[in-house]
C-alpha atoms as a PDB file:
ATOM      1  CA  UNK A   1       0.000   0.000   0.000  1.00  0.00           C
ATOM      2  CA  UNK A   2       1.425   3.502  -0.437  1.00  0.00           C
ATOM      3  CA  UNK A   3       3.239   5.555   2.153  1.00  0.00           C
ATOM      4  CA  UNK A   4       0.881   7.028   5.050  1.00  0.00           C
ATOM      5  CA  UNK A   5       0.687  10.330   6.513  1.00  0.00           C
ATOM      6  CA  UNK A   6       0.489  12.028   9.935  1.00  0.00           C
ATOM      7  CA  UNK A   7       1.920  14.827  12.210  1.00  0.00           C
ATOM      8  CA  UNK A   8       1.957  13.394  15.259  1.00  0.00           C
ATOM      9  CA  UNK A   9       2.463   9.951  16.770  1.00  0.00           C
ATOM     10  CA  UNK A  10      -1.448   9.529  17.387  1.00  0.00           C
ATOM     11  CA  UNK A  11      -1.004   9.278  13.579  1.00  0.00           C
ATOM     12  CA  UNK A  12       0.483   6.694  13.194  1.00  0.00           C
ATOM     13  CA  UNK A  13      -1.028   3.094  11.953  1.00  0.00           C
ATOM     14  CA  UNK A  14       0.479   0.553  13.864  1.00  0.00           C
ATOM     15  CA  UNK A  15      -0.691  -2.214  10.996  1.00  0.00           C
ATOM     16  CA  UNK A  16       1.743   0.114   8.719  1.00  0.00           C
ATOM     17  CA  UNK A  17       3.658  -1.500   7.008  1.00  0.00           C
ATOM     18  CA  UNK A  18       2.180  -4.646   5.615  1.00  0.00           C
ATOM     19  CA  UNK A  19       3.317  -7.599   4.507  1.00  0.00           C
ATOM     20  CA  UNK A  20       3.990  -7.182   0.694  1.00  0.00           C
ATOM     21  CA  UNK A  21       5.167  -3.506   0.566  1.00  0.00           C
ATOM     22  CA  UNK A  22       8.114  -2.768  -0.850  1.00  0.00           C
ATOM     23  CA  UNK A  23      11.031  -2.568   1.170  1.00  0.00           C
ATOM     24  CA  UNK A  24      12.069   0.655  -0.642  1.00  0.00           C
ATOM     25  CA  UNK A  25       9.262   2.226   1.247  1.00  0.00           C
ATOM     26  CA  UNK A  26      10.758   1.219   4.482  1.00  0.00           C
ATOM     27  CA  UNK A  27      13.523   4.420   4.768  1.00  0.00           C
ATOM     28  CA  UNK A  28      10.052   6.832   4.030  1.00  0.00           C
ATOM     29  CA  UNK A  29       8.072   4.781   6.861  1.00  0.00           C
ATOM     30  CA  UNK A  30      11.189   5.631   9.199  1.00  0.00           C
ATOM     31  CA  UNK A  31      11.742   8.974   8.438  1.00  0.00           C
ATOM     32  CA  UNK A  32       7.646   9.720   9.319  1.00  0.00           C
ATOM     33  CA  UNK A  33       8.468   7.742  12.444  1.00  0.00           C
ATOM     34  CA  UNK A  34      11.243  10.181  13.409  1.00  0.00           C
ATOM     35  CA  UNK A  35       8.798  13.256  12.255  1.00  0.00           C
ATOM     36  CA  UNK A  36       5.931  12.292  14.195  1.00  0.00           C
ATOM     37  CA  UNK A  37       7.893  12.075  17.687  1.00  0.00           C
ATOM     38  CA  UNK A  38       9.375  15.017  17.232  1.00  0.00           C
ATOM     39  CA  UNK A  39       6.817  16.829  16.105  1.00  0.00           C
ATOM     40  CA  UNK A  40       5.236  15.531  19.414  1.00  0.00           C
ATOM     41  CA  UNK A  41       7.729  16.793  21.811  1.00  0.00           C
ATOM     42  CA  UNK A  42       9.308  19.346  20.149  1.00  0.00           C
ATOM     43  CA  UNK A  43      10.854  20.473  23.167  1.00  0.00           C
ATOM     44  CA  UNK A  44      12.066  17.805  24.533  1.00  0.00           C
ATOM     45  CA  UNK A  45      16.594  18.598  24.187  1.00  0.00           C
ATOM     46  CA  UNK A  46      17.550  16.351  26.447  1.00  0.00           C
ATOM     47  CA  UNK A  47      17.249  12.732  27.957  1.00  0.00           C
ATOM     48  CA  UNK A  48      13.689  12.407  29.980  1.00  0.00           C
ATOM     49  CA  UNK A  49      14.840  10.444  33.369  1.00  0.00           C
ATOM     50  CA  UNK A  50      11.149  10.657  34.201  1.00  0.00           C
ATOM     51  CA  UNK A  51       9.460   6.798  34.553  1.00  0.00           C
ATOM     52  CA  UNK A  52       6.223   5.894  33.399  1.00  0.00           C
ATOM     53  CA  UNK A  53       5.152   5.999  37.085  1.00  0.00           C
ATOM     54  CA  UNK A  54       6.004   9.462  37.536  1.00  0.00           C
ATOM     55  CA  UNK A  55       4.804  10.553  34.030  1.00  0.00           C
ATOM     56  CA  UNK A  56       1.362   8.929  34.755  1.00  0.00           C
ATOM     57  CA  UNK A  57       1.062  11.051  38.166  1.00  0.00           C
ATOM     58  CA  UNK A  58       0.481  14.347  35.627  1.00  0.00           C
ATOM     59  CA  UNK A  59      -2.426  12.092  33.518  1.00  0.00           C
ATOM     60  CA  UNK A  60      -5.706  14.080  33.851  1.00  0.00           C
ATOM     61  CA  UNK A  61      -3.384  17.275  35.228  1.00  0.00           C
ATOM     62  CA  UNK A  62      -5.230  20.495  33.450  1.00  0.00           C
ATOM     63  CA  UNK A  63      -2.229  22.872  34.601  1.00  0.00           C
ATOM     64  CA  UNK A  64      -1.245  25.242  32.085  1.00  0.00           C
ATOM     65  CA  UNK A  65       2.730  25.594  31.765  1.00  0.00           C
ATOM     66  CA  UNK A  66       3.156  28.455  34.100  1.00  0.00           C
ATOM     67  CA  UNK A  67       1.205  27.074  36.667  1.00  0.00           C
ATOM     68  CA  UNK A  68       3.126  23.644  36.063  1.00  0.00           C
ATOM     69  CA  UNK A  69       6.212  25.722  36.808  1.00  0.00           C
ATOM     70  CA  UNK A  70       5.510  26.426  40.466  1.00  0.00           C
ATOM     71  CA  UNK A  71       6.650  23.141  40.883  1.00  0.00           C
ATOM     72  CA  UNK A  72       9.605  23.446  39.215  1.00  0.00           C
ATOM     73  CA  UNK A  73      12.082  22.501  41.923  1.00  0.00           C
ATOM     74  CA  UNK A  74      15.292  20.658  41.827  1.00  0.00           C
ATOM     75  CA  UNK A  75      14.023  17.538  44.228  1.00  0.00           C
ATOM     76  CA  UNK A  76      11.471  16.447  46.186  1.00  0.00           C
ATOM     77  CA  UNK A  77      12.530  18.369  49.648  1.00  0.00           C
ATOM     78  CA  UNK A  78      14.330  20.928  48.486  1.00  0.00           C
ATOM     79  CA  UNK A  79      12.600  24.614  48.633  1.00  0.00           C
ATOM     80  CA  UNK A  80      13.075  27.095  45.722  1.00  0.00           C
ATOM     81  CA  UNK A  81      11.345  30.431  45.930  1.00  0.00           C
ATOM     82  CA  UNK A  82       8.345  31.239  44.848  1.00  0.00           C
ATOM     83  CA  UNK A  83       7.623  27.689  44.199  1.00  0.00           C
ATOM     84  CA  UNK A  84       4.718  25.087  45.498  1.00  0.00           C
ATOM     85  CA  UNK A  85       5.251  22.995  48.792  1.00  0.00           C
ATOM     86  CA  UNK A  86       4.451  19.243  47.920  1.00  0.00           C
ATOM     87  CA  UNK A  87       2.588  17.289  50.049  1.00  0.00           C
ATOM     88  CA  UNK A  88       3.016  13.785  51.156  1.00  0.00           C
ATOM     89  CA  UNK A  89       0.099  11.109  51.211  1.00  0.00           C
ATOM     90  CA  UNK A  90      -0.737  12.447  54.521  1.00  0.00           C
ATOM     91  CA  UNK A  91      -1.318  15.920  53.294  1.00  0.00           C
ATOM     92  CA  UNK A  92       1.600  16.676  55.594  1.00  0.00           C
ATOM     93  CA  UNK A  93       3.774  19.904  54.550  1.00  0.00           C
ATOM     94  CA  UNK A  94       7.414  20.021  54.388  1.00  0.00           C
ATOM     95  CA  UNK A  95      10.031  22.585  53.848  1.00  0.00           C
ATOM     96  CA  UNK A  96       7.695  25.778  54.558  1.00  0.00           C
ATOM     97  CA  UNK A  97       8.657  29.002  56.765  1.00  0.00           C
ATOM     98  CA  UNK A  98       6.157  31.913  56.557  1.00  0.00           C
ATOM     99  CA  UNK A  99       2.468  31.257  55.536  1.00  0.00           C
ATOM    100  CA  UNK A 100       0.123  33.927  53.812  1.00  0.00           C
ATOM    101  CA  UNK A 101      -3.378  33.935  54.054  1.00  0.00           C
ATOM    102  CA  UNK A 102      -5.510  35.482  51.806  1.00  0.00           C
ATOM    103  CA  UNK A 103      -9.265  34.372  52.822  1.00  0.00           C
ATOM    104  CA  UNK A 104     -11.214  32.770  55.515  1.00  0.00           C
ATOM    105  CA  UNK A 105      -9.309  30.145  57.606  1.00  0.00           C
ATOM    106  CA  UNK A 106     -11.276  26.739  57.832  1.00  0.00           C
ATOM    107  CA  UNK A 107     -10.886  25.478  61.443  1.00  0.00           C
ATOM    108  CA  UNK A 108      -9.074  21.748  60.850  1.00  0.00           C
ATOM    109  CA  UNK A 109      -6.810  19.645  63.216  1.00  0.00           C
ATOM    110  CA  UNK A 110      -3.408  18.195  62.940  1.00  0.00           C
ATOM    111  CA  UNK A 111       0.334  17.798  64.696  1.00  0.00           C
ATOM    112  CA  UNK A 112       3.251  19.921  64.629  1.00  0.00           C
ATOM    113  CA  UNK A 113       6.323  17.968  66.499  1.00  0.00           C
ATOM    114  CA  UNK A 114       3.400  16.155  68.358  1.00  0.00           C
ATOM    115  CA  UNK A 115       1.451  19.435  69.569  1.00  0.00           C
ATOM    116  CA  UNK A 116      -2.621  20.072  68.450  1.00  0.00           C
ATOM    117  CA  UNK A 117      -2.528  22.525  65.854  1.00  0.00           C
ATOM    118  CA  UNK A 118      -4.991  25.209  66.821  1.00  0.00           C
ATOM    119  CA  UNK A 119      -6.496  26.990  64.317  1.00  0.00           C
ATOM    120  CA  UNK A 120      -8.345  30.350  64.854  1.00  0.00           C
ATOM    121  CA  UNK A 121     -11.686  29.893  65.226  1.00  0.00           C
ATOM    122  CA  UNK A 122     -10.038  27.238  68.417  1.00  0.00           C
ATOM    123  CA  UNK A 123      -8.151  29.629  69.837  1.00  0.00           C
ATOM    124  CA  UNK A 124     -10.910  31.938  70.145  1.00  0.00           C
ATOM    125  CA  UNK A 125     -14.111  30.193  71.199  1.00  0.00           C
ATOM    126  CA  UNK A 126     -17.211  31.115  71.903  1.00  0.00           C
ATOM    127  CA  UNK A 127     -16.939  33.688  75.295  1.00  0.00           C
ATOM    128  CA  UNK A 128     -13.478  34.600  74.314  1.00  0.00           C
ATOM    129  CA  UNK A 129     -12.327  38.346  74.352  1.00  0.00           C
ATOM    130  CA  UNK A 130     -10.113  39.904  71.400  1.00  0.00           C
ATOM    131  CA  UNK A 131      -8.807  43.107  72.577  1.00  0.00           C
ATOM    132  CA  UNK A 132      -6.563  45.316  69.772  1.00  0.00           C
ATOM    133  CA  UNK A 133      -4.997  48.359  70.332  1.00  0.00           C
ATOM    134  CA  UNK A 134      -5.288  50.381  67.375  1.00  0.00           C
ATOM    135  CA  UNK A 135      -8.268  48.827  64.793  1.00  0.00           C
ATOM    136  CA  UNK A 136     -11.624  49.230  65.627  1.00  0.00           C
ATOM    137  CA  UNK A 137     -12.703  46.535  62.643  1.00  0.00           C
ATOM    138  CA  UNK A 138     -14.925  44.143  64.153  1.00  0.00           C
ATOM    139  CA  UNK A 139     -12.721  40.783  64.770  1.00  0.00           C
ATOM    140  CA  UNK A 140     -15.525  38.909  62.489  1.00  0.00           C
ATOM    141  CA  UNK A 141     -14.422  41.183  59.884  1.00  0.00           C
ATOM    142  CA  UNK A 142     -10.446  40.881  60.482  1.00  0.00           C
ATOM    143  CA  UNK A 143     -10.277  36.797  61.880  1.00  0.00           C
ATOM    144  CA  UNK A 144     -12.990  35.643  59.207  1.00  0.00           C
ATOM    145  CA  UNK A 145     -15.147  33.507  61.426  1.00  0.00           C
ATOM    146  CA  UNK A 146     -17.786  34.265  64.841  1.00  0.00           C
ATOM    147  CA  UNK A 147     -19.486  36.699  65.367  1.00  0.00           C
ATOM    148  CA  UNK A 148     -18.814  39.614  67.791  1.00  0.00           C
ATOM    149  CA  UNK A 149     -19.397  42.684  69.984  1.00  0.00           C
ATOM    150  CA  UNK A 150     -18.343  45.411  71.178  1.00  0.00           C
ATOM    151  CA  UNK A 151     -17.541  44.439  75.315  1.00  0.00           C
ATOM    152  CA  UNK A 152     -16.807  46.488  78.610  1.00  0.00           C
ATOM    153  CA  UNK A 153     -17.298  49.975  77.447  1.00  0.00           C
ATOM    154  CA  UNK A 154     -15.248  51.838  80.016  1.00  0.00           C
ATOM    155  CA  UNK A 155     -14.415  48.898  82.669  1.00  0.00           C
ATOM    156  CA  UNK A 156     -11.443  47.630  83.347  1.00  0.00           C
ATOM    157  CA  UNK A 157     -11.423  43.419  83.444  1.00  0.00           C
ATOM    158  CA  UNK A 158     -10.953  41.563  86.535  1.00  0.00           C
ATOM    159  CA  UNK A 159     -10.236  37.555  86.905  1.00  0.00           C
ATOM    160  CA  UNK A 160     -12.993  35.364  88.715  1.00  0.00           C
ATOM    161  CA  UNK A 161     -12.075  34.855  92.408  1.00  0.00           C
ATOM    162  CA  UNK A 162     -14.683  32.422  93.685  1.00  0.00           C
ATOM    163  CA  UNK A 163     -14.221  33.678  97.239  1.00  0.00           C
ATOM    164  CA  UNK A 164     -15.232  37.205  96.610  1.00  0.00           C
ATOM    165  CA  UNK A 165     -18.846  38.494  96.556  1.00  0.00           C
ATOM    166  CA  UNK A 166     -17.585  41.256  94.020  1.00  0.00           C
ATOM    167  CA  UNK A 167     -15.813  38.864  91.784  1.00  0.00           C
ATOM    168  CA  UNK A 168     -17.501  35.299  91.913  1.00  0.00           C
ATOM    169  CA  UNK A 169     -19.401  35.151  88.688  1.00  0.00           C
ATOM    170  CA  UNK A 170     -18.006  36.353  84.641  1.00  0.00           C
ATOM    171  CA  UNK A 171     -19.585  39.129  83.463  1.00  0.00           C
ATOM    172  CA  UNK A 172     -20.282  40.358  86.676  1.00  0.00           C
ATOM    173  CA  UNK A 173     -20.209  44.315  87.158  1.00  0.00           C
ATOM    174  CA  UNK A 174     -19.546  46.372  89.626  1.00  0.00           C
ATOM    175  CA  UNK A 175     -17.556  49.442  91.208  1.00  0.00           C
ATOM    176  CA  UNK A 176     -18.205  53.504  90.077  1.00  0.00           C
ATOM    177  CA  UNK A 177     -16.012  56.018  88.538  1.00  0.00           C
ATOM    178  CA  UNK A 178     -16.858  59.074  90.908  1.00  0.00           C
ATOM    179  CA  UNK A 179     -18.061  58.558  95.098  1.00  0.00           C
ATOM    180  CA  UNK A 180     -19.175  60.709  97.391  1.00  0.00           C
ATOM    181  CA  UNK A 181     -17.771  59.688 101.046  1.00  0.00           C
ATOM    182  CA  UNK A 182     -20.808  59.365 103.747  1.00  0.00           C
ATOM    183  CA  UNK A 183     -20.077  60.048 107.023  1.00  0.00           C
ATOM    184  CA  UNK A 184     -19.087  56.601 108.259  1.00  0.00           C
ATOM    185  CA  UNK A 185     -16.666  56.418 105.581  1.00  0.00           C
ATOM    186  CA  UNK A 186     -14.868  59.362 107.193  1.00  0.00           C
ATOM    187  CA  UNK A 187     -11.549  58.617 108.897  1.00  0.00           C
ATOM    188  CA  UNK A 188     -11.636  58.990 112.714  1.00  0.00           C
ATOM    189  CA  UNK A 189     -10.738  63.194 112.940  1.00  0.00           C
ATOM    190  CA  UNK A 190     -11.320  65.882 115.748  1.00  0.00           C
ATOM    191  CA  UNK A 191     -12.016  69.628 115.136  1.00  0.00           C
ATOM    192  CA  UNK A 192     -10.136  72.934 116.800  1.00  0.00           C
ATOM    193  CA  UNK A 193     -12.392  75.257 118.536  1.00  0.00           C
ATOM    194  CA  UNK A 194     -11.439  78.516 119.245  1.00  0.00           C
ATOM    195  CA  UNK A 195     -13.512  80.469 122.815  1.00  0.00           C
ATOM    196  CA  UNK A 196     -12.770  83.753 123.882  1.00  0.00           C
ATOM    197  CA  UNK A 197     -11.762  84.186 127.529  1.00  0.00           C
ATOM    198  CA  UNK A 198     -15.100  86.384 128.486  1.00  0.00           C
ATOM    199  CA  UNK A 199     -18.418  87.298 126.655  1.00  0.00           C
ATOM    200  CA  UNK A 200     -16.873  90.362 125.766  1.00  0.00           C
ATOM    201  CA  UNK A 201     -13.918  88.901 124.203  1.00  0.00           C
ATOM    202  CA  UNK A 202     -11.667  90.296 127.316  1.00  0.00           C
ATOM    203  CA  UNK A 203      -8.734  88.325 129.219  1.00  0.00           C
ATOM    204  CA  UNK A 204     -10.574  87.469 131.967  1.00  0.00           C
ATOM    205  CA  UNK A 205     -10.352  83.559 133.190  1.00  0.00           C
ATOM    206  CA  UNK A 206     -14.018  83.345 133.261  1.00  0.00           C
ATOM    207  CA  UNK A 207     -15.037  81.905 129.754  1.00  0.00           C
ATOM    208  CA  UNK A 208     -18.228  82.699 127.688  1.00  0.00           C
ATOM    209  CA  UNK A 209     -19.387  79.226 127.797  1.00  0.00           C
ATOM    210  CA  UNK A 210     -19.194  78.907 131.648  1.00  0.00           C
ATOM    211  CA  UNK A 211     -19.084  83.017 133.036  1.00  0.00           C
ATOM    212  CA  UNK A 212     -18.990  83.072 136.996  1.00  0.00           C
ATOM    213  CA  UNK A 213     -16.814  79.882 136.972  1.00  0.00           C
ATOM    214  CA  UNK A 214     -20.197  77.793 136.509  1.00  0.00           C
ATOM    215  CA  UNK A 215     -20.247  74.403 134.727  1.00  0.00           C
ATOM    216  CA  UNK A 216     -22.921  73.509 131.780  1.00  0.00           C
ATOM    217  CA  UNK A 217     -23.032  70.950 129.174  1.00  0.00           C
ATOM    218  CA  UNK A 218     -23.767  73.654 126.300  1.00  0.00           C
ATOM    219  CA  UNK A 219     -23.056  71.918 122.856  1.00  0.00           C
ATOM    220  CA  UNK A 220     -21.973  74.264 119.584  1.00  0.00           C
ATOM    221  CA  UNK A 221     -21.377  73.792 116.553  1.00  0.00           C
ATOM    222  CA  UNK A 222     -17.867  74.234 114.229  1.00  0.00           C
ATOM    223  CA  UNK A 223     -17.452  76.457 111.383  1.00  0.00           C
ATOM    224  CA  UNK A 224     -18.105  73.815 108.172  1.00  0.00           C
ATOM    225  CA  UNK A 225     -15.326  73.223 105.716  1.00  0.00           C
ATOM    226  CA  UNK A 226     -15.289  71.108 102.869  1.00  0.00           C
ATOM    227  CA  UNK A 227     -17.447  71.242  99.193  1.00  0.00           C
ATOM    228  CA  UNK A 228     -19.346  67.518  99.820  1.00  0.00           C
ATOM    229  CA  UNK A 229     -18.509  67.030  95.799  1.00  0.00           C
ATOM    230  CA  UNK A 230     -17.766  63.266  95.019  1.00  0.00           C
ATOM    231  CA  UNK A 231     -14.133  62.427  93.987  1.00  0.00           C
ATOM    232  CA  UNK A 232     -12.041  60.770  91.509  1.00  0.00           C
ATOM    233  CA  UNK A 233     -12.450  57.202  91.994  1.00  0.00           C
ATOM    234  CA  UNK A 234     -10.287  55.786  88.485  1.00  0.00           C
ATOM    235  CA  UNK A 235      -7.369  54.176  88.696  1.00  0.00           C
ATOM    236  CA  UNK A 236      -4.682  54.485  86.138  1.00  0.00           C
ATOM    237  CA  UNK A 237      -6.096  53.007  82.886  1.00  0.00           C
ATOM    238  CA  UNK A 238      -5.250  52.789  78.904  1.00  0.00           C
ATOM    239  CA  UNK A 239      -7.611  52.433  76.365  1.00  0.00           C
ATOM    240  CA  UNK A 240      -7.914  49.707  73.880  1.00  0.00           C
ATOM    241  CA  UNK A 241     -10.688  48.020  71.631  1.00  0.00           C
ATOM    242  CA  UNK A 242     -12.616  45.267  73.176  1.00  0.00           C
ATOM    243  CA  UNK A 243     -14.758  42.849  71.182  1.00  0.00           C
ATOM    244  CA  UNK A 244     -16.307  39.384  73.524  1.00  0.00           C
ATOM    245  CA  UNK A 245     -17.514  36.559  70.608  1.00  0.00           C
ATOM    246  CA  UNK A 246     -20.922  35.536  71.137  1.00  0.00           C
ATOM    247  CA  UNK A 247     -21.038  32.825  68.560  1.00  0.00           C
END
């Protein structure tokens, strides 16, 4: 039969050639061999040390070439930058330093040197407070997960002590940033008086409050002192953003 024709090796008729063709027509079927593969791989310069195993793993791949080259590193374990970790059958990762998120984080488990990894959304559950000191962004907005609000407007935070009234239950409030002392709260104090030595304001030994060296128990009052305004009751403080997550 006469010579056949094809580009690539998908071309080719394996039946080709049949018994009974002239052997003159052998050089022409070898030189479309030759054509055929390279027109296949036409960049293919050097010898492929790749084996059918590892050629196989890229069957079905839909990666064009410059997403193929992310993974263009020397060897398996070796890092090259800018390029793709590889993962093992355990999904473990190898060989990475600095991670970048860009999206939500999905809250998973796994082991670094033996330790729980904690993701996120575990280390802040439900109840816990995220306190920043300069971005008022909701922490739903900024962590990408719960949701959150706005907690302890102007109080200070205080840990639980289950032997205190004041403090024996989260959430608990309590306390007041001004006070006005009551009399009981008063420290202990005693007031100077100041009689003259006769109703006429004279030298005489006989006072006003007892004249012709007579006794009484006469009661008077002081001169008040003092505005009664309530005082500063803050201690030193600094302000920050405090968000609690409620779910």
């Amino acid at each position: 039969m006469g010579l056949e024709t094809g580009t690539y090796i998908s071309d080719l008729n394996s039946s080709n050639p049949v018994a009974g063709d002239p052997v003159n027509e052998g050089d022409d079927h070898i030189r479309l061999v030759k054509s055929t593969v390279k027109a296949t791989f036409p960049s293919i310069t050097a010898a492929v040390s790749a084996t059918h195993t590892e050629l196989n793993k890229l069957d079905g791949v839909t990666a064009n070439t410059t997403e193929l080259n992310y993974v263009d590193v020397a060897s398996i374990g070796t890092v090259s930058a800018s390029k793709a970790l590889v993962a093992d059958a355990n999904k473990d990762l190898t060989g990475g330093r600095n991670l970048t998120i860009t999206g939500a984080l999905v809250a998973g488990s796994g082991t670094i040197g033996g330790n729980t990894i904690a993701t996120m959304a575990n280390i802040y559950p439900v109840g816990s407070i995220y306190i920043n000191a300069a971005v008022a962004t909701n922490p739903g907005t900024l962590l990408g997960f719960g949701t959150w609000t706005a907690f302890g407007a102007g109080r200070v935070i205080v840990g639980l002590d289950a032997s205190d009234a004041d403090f024996n239950s989260v959430q608990e409030t309590g306390g007041a940033k001004t006070h006005t002392l009551s009399t009981s709260e008063l420290p202990s104090h005693t007031h100077t008086v100041s009689i003259p030595s006769s109703q006429n304001g004279g030298s005489s030994n006989d006072h006003a409050l007892f004249p012709d060296n007579s006794s009484s128990n006469e009661s008077f009052t002081s001169g008040a002192t003092g505005g009664g305004s309530a005082h500063n009751n803050v201690q030193p403080y600094i302000v920050a953003y405090m968000w609690r997550r409620t779910a």
